[in-house]
Protein backbone atom coordinates (compact mmCIF):
# COMPACT_ATOMS: atom_id res chain seq x y z
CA UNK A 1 162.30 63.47 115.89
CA UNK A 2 159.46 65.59 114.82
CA UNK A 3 160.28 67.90 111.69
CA UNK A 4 161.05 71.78 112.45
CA UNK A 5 157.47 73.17 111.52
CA UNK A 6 156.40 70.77 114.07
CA UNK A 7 157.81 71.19 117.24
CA UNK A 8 156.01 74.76 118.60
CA UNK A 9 152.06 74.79 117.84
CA UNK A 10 151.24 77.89 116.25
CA UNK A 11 155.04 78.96 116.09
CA UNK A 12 153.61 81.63 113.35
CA UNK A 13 151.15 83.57 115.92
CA UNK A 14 153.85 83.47 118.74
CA UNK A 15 152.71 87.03 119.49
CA UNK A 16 149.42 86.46 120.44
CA UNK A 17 150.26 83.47 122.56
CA UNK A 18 151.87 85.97 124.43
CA UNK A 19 148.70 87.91 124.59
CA UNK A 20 146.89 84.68 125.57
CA UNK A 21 149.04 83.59 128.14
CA UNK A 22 148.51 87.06 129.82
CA UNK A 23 144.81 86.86 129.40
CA UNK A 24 144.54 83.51 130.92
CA UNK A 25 147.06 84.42 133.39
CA UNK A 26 144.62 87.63 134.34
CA UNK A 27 140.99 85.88 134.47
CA UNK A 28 142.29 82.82 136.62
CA UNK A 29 143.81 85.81 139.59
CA UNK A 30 140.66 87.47 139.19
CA UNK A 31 139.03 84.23 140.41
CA UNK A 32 141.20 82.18 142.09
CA UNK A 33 142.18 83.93 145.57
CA UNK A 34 144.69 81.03 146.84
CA UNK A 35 146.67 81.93 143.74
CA UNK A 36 145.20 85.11 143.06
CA UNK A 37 148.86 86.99 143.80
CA UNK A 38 151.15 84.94 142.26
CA UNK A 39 149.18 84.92 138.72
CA UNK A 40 149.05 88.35 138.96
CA UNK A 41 153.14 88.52 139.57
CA UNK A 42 153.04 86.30 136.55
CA UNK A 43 150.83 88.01 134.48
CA UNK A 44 153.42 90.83 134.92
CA UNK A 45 156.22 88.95 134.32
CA UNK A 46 154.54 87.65 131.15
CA UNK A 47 154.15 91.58 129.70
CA UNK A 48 157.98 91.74 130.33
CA UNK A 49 158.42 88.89 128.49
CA UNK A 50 156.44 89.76 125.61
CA UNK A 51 158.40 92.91 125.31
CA UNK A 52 161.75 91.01 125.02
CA UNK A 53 160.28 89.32 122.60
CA UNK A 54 158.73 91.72 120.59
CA UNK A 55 162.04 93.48 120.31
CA UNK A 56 163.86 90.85 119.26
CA UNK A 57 160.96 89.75 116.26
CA UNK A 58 161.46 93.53 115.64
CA UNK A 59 165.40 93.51 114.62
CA UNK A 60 165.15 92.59 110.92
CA UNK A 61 168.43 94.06 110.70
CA UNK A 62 169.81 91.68 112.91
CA UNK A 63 169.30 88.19 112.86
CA UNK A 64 169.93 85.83 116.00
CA UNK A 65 172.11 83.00 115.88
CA UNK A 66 171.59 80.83 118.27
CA UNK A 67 175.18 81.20 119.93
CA UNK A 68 173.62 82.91 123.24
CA UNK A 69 177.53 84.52 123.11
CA UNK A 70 177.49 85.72 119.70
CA UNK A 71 173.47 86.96 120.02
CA UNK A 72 173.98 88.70 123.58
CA UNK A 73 174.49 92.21 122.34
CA UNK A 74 171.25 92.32 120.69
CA UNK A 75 169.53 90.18 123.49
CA UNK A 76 170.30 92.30 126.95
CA UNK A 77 169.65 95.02 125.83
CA UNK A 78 166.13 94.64 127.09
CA UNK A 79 167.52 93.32 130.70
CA UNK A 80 166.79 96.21 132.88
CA UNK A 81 163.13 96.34 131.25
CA UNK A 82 162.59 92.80 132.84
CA UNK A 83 164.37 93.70 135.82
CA UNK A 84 162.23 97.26 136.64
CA UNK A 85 159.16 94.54 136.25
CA UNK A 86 160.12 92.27 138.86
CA UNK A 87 161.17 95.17 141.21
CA UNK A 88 157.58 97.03 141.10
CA UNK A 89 155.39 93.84 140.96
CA UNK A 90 157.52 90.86 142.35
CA UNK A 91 157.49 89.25 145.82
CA UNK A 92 160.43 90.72 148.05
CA UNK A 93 163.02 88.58 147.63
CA UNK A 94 162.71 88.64 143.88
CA UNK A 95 161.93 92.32 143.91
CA UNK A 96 165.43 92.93 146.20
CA UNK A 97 167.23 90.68 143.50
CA UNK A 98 166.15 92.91 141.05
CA UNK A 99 167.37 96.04 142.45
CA UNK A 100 170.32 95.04 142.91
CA UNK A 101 170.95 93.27 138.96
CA UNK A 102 169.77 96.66 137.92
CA UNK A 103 173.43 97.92 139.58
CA UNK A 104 175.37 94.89 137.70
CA UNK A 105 177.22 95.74 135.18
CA UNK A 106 176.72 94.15 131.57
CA UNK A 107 179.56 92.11 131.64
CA UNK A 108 177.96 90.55 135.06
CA UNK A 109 174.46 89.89 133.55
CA UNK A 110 176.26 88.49 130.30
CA UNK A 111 178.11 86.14 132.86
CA UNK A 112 174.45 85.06 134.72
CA UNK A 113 172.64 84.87 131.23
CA UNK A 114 175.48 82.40 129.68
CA UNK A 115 175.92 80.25 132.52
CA UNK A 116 172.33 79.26 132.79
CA UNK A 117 172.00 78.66 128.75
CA UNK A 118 174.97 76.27 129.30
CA UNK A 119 174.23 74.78 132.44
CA UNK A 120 170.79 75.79 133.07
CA UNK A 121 168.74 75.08 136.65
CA UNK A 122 165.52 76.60 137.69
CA UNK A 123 167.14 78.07 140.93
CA UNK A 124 168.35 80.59 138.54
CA UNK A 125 165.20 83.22 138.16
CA UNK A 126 166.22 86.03 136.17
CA UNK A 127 167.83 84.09 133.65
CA UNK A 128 165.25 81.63 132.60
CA UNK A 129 162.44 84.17 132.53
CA UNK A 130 164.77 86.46 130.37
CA UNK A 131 165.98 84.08 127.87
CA UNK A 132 162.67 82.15 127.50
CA UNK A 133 161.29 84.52 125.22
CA UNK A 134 164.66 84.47 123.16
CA UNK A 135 164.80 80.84 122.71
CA UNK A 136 161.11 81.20 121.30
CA UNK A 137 162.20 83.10 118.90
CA UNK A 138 164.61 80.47 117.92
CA UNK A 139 162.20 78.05 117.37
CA UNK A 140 160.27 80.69 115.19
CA UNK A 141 163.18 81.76 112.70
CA UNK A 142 164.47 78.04 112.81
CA UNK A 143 167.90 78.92 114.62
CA UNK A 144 168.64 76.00 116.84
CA UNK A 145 171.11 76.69 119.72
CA UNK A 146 174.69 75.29 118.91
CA UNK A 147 175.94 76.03 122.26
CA UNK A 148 174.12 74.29 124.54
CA UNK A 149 175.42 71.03 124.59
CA UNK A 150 172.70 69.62 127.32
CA UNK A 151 172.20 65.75 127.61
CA UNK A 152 169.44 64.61 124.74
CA UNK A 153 167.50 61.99 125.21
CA UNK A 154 162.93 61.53 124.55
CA UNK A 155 161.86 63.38 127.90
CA UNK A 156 164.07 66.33 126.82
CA UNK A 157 163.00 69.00 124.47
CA UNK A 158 163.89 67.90 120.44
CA UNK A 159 165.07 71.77 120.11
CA UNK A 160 166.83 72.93 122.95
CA UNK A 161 166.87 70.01 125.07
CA UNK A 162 165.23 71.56 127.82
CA UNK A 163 163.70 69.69 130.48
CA UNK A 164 159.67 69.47 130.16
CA UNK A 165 158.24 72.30 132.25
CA UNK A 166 154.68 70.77 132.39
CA UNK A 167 152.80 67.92 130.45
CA UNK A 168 149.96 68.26 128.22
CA UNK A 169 146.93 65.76 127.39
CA UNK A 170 144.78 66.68 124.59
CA UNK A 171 142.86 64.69 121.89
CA UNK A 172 144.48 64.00 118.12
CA UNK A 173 140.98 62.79 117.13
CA UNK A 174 138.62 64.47 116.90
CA UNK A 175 136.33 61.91 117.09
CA UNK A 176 138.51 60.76 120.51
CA UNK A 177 137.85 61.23 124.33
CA UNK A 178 141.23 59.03 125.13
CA UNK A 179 144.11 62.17 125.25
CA UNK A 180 147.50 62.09 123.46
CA UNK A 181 150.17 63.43 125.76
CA UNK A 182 152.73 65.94 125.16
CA UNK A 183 155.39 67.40 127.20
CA UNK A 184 156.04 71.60 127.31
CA UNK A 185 159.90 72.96 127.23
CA UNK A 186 160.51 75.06 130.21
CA UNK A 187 163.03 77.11 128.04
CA UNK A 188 162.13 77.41 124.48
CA UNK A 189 158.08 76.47 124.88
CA UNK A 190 158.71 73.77 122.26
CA UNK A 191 155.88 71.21 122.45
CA UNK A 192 156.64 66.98 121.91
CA UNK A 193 154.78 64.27 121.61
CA UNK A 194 155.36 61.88 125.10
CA UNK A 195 154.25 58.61 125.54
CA UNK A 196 151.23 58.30 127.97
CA UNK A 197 152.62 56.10 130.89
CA UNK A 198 156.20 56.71 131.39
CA UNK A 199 157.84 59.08 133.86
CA UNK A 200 158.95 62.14 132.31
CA UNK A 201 161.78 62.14 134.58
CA UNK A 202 163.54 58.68 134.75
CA UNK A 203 161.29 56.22 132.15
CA UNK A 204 159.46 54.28 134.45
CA UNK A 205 156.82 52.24 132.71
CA UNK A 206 155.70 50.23 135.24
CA UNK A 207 152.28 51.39 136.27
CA UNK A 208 152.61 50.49 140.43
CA UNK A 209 155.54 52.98 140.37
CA UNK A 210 153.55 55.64 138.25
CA UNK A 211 150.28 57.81 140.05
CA UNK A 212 149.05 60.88 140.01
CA UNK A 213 147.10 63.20 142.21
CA UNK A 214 144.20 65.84 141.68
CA UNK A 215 141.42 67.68 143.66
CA UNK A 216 137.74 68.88 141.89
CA UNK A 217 139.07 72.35 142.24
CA UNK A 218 141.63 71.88 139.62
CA UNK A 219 139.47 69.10 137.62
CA UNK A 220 141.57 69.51 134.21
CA UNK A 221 145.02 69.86 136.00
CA UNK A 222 146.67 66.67 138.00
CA UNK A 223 150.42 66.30 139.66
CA UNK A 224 151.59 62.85 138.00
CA UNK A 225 154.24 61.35 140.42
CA UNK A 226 156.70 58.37 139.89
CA UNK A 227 157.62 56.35 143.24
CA UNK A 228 160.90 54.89 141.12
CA UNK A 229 162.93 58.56 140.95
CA UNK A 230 160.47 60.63 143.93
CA UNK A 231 159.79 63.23 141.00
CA UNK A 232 156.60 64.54 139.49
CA UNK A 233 155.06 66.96 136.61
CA UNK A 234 151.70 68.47 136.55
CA UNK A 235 149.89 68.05 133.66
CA UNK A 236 146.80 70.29 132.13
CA UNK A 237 144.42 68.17 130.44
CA UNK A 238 143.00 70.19 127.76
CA UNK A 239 139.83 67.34 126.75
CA UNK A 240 138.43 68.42 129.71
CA UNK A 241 139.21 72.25 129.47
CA UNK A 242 140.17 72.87 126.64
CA UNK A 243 140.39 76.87 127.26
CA UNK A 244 143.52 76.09 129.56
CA UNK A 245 146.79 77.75 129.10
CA UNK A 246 149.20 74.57 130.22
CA UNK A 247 151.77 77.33 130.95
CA UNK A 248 149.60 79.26 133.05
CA UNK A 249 147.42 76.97 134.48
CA UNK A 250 150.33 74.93 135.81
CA UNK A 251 151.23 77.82 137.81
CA UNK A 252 147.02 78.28 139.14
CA UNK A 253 147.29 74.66 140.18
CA UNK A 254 150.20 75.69 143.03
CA UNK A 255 148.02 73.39 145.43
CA UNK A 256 149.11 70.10 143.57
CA UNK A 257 152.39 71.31 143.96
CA UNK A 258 152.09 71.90 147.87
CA UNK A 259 150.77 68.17 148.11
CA UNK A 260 153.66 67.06 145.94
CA UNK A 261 156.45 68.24 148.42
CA UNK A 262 154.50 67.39 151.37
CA UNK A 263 154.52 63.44 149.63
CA UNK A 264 158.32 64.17 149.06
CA UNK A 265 158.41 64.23 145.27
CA UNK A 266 160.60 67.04 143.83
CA UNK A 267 159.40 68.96 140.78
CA UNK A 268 161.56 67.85 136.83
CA UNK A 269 161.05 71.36 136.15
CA UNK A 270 160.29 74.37 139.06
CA UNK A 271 157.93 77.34 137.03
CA UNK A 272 158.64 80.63 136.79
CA UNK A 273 157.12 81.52 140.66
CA UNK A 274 159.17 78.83 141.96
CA UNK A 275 156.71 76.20 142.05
């Protein structure tokens, strides 16, 4: 398993990848009209997120443990900041959801934020987008979760074992066109190393089974599909735009993901809009 200092690129400047993500996330709605309003939900979503995390980077007073029960006094405190987001700028379902957690009382949201860092799904909204900024500051201060016993295994995330939220090729030489690939943690961020052809999902090698799908609108981004376990990831291939946010421009490819369900394949990992 990769060493500690390894497993988040750039785990030092963790605050300005939040400042990128919402950059990225803002010049691809300004362009892109078919996803033009749900980048701009995200690139909301993403401010709320970099305030969670700000505050917790900010309590030097109070260092997390990585016991989601043990840290949750320090870490919901910035629930209802999250919540007021998704109620302005959110689509209506998400917005009504919203309204009505901002009623809950804490006990209730410590309930919905605990079950989904022991048993996590991506069904469950609130919770993932809340505590994804928390486990990113895990990775940065080194705290790895003890109580999240979650399956491990090489397509799972070495930190958190998350699933992979979206795959990443990019080039280790310089020198090299051919791209290494890596997968992307849909909870802490963590980045791994992934071996090229092999289903993220179930660990199908053999190439009739594996295939992937992309359109010259989204050139750099591609939905790679296995016919063994009917499940896909979309990956952002960064040697051929290498200004790509993976995180973000997974979300501008929604297309791919539209062909993907109308093939039948079901997504590892749904994103953040619930694509």
């Amino acid at each position: 398993m990769a060493s500690l200092p390894d497993l988040i690129e750039n785990r030092s400047a963790m605050k300005e990848s939040w400042d990128k993500f919402i950059t990225r996330a803002k010049e691809l709605a300004a362009r892109q009209s078919d996803t033009g309003e749900l980048l701009t939900f995200y690139w909301n979503l993403l401010g709320a997120q970099k305030q969670v995390y700000e505050y917790l980077a900010a309590k030097k007073d109070c260092r997390l443990s990585g016991a989601l029960a043990q840290d949750l006094i320090v870490v919901q405190t910035m629930m209802p900041s999250l919540l007021e987001v998704v109620k302005t700028t959110g689509p209506a379902a998400l917005a009504a959801e919203a309204e009505r957690l901002l009623q809950a009382t804490e006990d209730e949201i410590g309930e919905m934020l605990t079950e989904y860092w022991i048993a996590p799904t991506d069904l469950q909204f609130f919770a993932k987008a809340f505590l994804q900024p928390y486990a990113c500051r895990l990775v940065e201060i080194g705290a790895k979760p003890i109580d999240r016993n979650l399956e491990a295994g090489e397509n799972r995330c070495p930190f958190c074992a998350g699933k992979p939220q979206v795959a990443i090729l990019k080039t280790q030489d310089p020198d090299s066109d051919v791209g290494s690939r890596h997968l992307l943690c849909s909870t802490c961020l963590t980045v791994w190393p992934f071996r090229r052809v092999v289903c993220a999902n179930c660990g199908e090698e053999r190439p009739a089974k594996l295939g992937y799908f992309h359109t010259g609108e989204y050139d750099h981004a591609r939905a790679e599909f296995c016919d063994s376990c009917k499940h896909y990831i979309k990956s952002i291939d960064l040697t051929k735009l290498g200004l790509a946010m993976p995180l973000v421009d997974e979300v501008a490819a929604a297309p791919l993901d539209v062909w993907a369900h109308e093939k039948g394949y079901t997504k590892i990992e749904l994103n953040l809009v619930g694509l």
